[in-house]
Protein backbone atom coordinates (compact mmCIF):
# COMPACT_ATOMS: atom_id res chain seq x y z
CA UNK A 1 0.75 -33.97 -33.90
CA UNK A 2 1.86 -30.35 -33.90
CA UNK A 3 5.07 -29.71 -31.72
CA UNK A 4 6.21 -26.04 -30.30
CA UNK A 5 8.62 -24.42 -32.15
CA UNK A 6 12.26 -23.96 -30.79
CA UNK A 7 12.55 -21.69 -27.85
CA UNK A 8 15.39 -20.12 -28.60
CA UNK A 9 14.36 -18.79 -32.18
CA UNK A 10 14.69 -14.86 -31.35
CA UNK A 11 12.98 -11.99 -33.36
CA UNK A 12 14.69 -8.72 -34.03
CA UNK A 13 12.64 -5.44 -34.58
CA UNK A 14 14.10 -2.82 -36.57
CA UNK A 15 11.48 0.70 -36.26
CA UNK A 16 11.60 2.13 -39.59
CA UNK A 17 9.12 5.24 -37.95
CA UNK A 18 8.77 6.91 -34.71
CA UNK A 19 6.29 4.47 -33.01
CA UNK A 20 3.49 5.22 -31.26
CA UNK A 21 2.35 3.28 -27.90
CA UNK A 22 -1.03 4.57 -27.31
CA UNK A 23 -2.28 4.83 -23.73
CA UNK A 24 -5.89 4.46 -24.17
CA UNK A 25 -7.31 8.53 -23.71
CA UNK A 26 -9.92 9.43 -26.08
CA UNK A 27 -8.38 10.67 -29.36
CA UNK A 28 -9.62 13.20 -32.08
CA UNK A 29 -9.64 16.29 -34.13
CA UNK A 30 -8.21 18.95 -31.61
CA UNK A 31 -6.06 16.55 -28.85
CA UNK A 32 -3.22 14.79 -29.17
CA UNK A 33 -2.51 11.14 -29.30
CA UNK A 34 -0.16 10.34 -26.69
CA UNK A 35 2.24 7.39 -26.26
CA UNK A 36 3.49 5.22 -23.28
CA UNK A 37 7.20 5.33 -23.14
CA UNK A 38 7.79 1.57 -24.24
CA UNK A 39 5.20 -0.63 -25.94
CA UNK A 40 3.35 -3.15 -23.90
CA UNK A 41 3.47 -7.46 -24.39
CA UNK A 42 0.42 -7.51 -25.59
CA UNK A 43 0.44 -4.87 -28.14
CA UNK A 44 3.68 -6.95 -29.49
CA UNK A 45 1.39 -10.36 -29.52
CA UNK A 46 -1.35 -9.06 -31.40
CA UNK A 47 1.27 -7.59 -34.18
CA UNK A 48 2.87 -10.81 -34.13
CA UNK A 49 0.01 -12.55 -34.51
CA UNK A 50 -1.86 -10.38 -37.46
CA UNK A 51 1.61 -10.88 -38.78
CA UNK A 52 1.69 -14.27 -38.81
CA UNK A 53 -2.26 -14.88 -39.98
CA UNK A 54 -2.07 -12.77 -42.48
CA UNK A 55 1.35 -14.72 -44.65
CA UNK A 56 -0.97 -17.64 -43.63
CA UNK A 57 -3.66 -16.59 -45.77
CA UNK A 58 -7.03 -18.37 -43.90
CA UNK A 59 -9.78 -16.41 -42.80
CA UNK A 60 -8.71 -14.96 -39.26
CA UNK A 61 -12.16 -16.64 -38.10
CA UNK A 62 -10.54 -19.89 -38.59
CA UNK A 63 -6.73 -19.56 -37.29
CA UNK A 64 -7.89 -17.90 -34.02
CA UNK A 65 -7.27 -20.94 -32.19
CA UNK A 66 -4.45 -21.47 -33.54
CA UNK A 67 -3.11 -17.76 -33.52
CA UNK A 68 -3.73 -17.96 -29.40
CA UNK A 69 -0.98 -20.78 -28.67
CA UNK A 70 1.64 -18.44 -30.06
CA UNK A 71 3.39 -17.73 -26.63
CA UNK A 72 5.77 -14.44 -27.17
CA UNK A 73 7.53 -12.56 -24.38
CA UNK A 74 8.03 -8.59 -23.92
CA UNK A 75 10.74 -6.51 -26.18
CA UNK A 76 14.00 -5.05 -25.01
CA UNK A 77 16.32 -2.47 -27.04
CA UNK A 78 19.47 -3.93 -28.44
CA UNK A 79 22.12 -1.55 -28.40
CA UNK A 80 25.37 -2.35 -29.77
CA UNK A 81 24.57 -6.18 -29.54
CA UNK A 82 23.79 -6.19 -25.79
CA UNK A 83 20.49 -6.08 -24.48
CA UNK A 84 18.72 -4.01 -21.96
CA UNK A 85 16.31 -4.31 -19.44
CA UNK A 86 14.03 -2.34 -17.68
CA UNK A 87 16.18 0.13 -14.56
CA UNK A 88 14.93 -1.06 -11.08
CA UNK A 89 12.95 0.68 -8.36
CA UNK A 90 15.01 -0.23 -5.34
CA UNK A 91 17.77 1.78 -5.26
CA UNK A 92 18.17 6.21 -4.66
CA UNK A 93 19.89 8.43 -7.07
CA UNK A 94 21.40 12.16 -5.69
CA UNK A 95 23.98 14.52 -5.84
CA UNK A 96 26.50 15.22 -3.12
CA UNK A 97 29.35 17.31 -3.52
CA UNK A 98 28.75 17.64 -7.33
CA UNK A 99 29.31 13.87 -8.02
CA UNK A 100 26.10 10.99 -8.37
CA UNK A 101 25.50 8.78 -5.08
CA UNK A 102 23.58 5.77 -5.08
CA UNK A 103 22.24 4.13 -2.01
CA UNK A 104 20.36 0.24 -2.39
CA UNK A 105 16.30 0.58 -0.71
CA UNK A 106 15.85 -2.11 1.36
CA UNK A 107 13.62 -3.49 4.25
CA UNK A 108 13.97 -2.27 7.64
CA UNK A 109 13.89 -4.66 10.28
CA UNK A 110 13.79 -1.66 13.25
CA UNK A 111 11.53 0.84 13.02
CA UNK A 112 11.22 4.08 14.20
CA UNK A 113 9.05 5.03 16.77
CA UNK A 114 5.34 5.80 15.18
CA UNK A 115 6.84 4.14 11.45
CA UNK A 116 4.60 1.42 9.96
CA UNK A 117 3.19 0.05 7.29
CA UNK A 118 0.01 1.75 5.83
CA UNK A 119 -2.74 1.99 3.73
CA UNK A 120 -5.82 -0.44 3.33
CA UNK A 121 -4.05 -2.71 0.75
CA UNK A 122 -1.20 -3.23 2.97
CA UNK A 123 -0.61 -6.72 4.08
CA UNK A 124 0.30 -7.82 7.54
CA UNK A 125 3.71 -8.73 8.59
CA UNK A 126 5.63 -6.47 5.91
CA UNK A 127 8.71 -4.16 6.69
CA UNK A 128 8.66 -0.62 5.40
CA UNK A 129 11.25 0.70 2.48
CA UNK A 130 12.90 3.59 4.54
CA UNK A 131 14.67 5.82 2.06
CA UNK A 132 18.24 6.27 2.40
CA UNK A 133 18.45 9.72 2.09
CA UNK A 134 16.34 12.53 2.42
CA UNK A 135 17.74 14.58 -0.40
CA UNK A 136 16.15 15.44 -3.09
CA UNK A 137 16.71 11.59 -5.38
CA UNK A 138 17.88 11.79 -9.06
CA UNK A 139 15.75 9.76 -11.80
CA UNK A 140 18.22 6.99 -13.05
CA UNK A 141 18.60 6.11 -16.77
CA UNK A 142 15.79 4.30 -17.64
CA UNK A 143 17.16 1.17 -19.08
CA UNK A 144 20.61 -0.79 -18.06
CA UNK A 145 22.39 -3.22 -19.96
CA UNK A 146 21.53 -6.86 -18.87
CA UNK A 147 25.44 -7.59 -17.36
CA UNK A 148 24.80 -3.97 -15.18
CA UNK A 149 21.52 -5.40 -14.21
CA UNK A 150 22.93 -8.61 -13.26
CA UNK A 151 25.62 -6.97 -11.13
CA UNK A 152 23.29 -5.41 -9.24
CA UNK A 153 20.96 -8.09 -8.74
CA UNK A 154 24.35 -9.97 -7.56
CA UNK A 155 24.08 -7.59 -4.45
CA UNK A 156 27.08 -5.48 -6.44
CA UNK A 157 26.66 -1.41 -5.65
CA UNK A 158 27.06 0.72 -8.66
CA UNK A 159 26.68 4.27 -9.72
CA UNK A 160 23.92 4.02 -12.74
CA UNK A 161 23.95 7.36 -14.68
CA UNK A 162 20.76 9.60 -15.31
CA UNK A 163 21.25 9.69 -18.53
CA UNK A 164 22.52 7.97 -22.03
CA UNK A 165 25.81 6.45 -21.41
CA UNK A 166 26.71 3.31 -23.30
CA UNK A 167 30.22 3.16 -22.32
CA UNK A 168 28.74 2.01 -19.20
CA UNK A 169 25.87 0.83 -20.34
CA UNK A 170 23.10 3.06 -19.48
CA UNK A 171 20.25 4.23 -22.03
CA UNK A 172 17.92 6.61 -21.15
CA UNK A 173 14.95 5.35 -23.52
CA UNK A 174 13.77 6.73 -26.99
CA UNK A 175 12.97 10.25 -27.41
CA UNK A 176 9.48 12.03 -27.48
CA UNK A 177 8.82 12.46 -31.26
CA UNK A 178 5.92 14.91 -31.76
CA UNK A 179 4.01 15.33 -35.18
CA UNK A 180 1.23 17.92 -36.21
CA UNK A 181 -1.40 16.46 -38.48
CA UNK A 182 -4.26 18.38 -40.43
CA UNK A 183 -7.39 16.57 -42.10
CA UNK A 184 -7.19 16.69 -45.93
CA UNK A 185 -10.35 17.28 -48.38
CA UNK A 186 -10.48 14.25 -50.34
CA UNK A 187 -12.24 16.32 -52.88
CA UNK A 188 -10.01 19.44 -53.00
CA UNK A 189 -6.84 17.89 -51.79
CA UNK A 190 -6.48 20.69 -49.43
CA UNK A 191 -6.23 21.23 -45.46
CA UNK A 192 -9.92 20.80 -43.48
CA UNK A 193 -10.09 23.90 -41.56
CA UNK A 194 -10.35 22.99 -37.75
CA UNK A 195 -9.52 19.53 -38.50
CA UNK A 196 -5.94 19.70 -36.35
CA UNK A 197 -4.46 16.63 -34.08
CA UNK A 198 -1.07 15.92 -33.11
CA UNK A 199 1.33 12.70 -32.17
CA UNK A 200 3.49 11.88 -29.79
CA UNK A 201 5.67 9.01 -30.91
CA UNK A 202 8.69 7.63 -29.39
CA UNK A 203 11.52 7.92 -32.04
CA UNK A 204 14.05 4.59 -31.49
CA UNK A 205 16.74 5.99 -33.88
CA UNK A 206 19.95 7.52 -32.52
CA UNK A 207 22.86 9.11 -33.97
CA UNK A 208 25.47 9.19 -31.66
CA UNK A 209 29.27 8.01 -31.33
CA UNK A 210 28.70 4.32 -30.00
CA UNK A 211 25.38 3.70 -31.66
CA UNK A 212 24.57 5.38 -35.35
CA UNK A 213 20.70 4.33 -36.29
CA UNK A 214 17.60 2.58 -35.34
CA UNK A 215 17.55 0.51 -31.91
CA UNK A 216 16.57 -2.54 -32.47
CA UNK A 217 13.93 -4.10 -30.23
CA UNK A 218 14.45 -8.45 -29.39
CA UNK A 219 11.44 -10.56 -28.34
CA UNK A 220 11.33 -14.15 -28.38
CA UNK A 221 8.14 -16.81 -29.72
CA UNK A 222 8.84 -19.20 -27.19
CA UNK A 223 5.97 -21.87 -28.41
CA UNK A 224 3.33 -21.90 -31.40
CA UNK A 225 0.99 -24.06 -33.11
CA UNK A 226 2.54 -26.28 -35.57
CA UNK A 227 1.10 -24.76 -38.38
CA UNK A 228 3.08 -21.17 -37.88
CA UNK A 229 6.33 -22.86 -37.01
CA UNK A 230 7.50 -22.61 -40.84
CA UNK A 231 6.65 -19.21 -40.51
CA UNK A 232 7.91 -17.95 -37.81
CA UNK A 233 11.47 -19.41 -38.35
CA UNK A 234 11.80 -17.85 -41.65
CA UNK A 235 10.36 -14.53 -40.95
CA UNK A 236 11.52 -11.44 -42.76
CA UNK A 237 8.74 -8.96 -43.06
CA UNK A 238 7.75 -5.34 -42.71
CA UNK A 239 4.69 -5.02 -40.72
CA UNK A 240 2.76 -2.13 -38.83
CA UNK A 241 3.23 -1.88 -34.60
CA UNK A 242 1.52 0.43 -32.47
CA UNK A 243 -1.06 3.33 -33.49
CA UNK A 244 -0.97 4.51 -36.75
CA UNK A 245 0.51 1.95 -38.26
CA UNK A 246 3.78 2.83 -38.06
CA UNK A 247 6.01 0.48 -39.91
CA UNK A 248 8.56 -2.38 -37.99
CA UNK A 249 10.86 -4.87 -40.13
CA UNK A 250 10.62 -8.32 -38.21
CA UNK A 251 13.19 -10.86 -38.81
CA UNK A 252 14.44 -14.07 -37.46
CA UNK A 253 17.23 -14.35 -35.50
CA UNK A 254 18.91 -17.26 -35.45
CA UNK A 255 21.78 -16.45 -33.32
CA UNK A 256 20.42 -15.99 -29.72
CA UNK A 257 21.42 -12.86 -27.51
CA UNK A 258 23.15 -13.52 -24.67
CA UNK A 259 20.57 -11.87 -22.43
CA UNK A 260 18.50 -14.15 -22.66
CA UNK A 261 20.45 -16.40 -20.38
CA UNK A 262 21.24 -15.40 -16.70
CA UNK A 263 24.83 -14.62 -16.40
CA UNK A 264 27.01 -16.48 -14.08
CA UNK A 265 28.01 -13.93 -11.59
CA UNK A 266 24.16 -13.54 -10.81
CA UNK A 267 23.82 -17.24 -11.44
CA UNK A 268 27.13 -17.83 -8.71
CA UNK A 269 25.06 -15.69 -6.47
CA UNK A 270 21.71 -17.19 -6.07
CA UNK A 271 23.57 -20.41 -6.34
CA UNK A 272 24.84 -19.09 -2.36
CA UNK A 273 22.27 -18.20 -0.75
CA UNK A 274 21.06 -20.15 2.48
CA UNK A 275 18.13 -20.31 4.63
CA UNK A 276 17.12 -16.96 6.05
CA UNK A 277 18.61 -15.48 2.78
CA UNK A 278 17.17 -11.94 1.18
CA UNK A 279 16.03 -12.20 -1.82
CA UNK A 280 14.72 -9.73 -4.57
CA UNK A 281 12.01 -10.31 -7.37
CA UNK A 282 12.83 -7.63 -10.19
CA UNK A 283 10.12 -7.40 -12.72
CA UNK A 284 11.48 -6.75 -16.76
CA UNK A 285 7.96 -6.86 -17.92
CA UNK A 286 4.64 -5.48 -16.54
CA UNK A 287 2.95 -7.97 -14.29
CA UNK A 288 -0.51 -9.00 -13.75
CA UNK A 289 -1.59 -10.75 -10.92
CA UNK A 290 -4.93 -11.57 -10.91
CA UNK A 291 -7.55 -10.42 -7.98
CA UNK A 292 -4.10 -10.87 -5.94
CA UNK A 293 -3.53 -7.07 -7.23
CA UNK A 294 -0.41 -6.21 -6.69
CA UNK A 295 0.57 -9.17 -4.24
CA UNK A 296 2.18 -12.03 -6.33
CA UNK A 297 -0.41 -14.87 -7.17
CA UNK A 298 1.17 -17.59 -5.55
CA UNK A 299 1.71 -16.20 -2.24
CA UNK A 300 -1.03 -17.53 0.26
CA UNK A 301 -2.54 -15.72 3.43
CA UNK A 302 0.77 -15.79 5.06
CA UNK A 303 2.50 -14.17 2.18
CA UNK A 304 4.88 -17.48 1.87
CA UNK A 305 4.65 -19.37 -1.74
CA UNK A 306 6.71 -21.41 -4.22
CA UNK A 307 7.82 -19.07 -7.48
CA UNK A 308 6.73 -20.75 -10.66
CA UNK A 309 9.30 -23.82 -11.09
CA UNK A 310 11.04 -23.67 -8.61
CA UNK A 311 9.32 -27.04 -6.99
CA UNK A 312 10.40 -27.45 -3.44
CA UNK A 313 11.53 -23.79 -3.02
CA UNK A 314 9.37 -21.63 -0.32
CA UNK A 315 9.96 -17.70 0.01
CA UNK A 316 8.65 -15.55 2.67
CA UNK A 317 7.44 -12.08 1.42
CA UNK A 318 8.73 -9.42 3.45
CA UNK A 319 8.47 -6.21 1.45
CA UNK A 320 7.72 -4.31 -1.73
CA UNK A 321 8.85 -1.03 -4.18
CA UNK A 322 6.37 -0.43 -6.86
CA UNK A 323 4.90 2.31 -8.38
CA UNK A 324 1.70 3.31 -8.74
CA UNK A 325 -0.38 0.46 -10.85
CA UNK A 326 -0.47 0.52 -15.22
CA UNK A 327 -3.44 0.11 -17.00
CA UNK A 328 -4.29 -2.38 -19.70
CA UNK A 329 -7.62 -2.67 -21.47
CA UNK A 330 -8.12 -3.12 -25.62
CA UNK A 331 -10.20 -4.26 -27.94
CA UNK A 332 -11.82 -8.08 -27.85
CA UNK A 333 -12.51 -8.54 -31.40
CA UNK A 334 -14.75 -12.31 -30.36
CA UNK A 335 -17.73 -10.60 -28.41
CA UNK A 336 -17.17 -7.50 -30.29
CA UNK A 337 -16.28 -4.97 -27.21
CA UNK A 338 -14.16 -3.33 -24.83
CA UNK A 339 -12.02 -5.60 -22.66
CA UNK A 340 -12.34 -5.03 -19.05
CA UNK A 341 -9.42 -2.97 -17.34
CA UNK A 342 -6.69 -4.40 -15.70
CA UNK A 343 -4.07 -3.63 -13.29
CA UNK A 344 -0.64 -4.23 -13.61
CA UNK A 345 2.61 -3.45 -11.25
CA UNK A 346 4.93 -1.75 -13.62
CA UNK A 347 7.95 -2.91 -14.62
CA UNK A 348 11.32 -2.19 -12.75
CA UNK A 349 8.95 -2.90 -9.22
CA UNK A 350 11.18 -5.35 -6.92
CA UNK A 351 9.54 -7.59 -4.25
CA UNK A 352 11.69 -8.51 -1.23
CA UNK A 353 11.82 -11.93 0.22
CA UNK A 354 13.52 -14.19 2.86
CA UNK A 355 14.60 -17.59 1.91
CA UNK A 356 12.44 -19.94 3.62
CA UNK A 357 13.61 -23.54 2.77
CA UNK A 358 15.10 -24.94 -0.64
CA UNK A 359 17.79 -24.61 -2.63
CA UNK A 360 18.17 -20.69 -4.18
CA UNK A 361 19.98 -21.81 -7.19
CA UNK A 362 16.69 -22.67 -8.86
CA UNK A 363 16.03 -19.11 -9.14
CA UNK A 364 18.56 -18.69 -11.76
CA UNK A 365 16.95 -20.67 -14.46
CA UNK A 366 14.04 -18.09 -13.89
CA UNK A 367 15.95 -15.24 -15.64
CA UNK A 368 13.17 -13.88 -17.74
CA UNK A 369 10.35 -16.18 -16.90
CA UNK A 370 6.89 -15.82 -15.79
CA UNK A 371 6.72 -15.20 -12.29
CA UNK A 372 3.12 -14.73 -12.58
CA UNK A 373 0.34 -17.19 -13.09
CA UNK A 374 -1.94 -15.50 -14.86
CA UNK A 375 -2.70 -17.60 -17.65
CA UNK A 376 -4.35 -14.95 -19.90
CA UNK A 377 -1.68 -12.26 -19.87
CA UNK A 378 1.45 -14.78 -18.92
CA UNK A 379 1.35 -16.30 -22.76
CA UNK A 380 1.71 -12.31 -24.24
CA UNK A 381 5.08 -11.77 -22.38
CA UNK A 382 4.05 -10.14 -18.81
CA UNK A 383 5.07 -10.97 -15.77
CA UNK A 384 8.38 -12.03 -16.69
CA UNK A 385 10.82 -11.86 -14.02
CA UNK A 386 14.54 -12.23 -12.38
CA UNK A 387 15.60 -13.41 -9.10
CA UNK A 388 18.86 -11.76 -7.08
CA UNK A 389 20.12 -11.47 -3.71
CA UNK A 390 20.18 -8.51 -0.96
CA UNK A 391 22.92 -6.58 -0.68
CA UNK A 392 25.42 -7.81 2.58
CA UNK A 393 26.79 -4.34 3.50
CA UNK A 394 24.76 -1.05 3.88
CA UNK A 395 26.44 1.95 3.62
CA UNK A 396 23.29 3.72 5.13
């Protein structure tokens, strides 16, 4: 009987190119191929998986089966041996004075008179985000180191930066890396005339003080078919990911990151909280949820639910910051055709909710889990999630 491979065997991605995350506009001669600025779970998979068929060396008709039980999550940048993690949504960056002032979003329990909730997809019952400030708000580095994160899922207040700063561990994402292409005449081996494109890549190498070269990207298989577990343990392989076929080393890492557990201050926190508690859901993945939209799919009519494993936990849904929704289509290679379009709430998006009943130190052995029960998308790596706490103090 085929067993699941080890869940903590960890992959590390070394870009040898600028990649390129395509977004899914038309492309040809004259436009430009544009790229989202990180690449999505599934685009990761279906590498991983071609990857993997191919060193197997059976006809891809016959290992499809097999190729779908390889469960893989999202990709985060390693820099300087720490991982990062998508920036969240609920929080305010400005200026006052000349120095950076952050202020946590959360629920209001008094409105306002004529303040509400609205919109047609709004659900009953929830409490408006009321922004902190009405200055004009700062756009925060777009990825934090995973102890930062944790601090401020721990209800801790910092000051994130806007841009790069590793000292304090704050990365402002890979650059735009744009390329002009011409068409070549096979016959003359010269330029096509007319025949121009161009590419916008996102180049993962830096050169700077606390981190010389490429930016590594770790993922994790976290179950396969028996027949890849050989394979995916001993991996060490150069392999295309993204559009043009842009080259990625993928190796096996035997020593896990430390990210991929929750830390203990977060861990001490959760481990607190009572009955009546606020709680926040931070997405580090894109999230589908099914015809919930962008609701979570285990909340019922009343917006109350148990989180995946957390059995005997119930949380009351009480408000939301997300963004406006991602899109995610491809290619189905079994009917042939287009796959249908899908909605997801980005990543970074924090859900607010009030401890109900059970015991809140469950939550913490959801770091990076699926808090989504999708079970088409939740097996490529989205919806994976981390629980925290609301802050005690406003300085609103």
């Amino acid at each position: 009987m085929n067993k699941p491979i080890d869940p903590s065997i960890d992959l590390l991605l070394m870009p040898r190119d600028p990649l390129i995350f395509r977004d899914g506009r038309p492309f040809g001669f004259g436009s430009r191929m544009k790229s989202l600025p990180w690449v999505t779970p599934s685009v990761l998979a279906g590498s991983l998986r071609s990857l993997l068929g191919k060193a197997d060396g059976r006809p891809f008709e016959d290992q499809r089966g097999d190729l779908k039980k390889i469960h893989s999550t999202a990709a985060f940048p390693v820099l300087n041996d720490q991982m990062y993690l998508p920036a969240p949504l609920d929080l305010m960056l400005y200026r006052e004075g000349g120095a950076l002032v952050v202020q946590a979003i959360q629920p209001a329990s008094v409105l306002a008179g004529g303040e509400g909730v609205l919109g047609p997809d709004a659900a009953p019952g929830l409490q408006v985000l009321v922004p902190p400030s009405e200055q004009k708000p700062y756009q925060p580095a777009a990825w934090w180191r995973v102890d930062r994160l944790a601090r401020w899922l721990a209800g801790e207040r910092l000051v994130p930066r806007e841009t790069t700063d590793l000292d304090h561990g704050y990365w402002a994402g890979p650059q735009e890396d744009l390329r002009n292409h011409v068409g070549i005449d096979p016959d003359q081996q010269v330029a096509t005339e007319g025949m121009l494109f161009q590419t916008a890549g996102r180049d993962l190498n830096l050169c700077e003080a606390k981190h010389t070269g490429a930016v590594p990207l770790a993922m994790r298989v976290t179950e396969a078919d028996g027949c890849y577990t050989s394979a995916v343990q001993k991996l060490d392989a150069t392999h295309p990911l993204g559009g043009e076929r842009r080259l990625v080393h993928w190796k096996a890492c035997m020593s896990a990151l430390s990210g991929w557990n929750c830390p203990d201050q977060l861990r001490d926190a959760l481990g607190k909280a009572q009955p009546g508690a606020l709680l926040r859901l931070y997405l580090a993945s894109p999230a589908h949820f099914g015809a919930s939209g962008w609701l979570p799919d285990w909340l019922d009519a009343d917006l109350q639910g148990e989180p995946p494993g957390c059995g005997g936990l119930t949380v009351q849904l009480v408000a939301a910051r997300i963004e406006r929704w991602h899109a995610l289509s491809g290619w189905d290679y079994e009917k042939p055709g287009p796959k249908a379009v899908r909605r997801l709430v980005p990543a970074g998006s924090v859900y607010f909710f009030t401890l109900v009943d059970g015991n809140a130190a469950l939550l913490a052995d959801r770091w990076l889990q699926p808090v989504q029960k999708d079970t088409d998308t939740t097996p490529l790596g989205f919806g994976m999630g981390a629980w925290g706490i609301g802050f005690k103090e406003s300085k609103q």
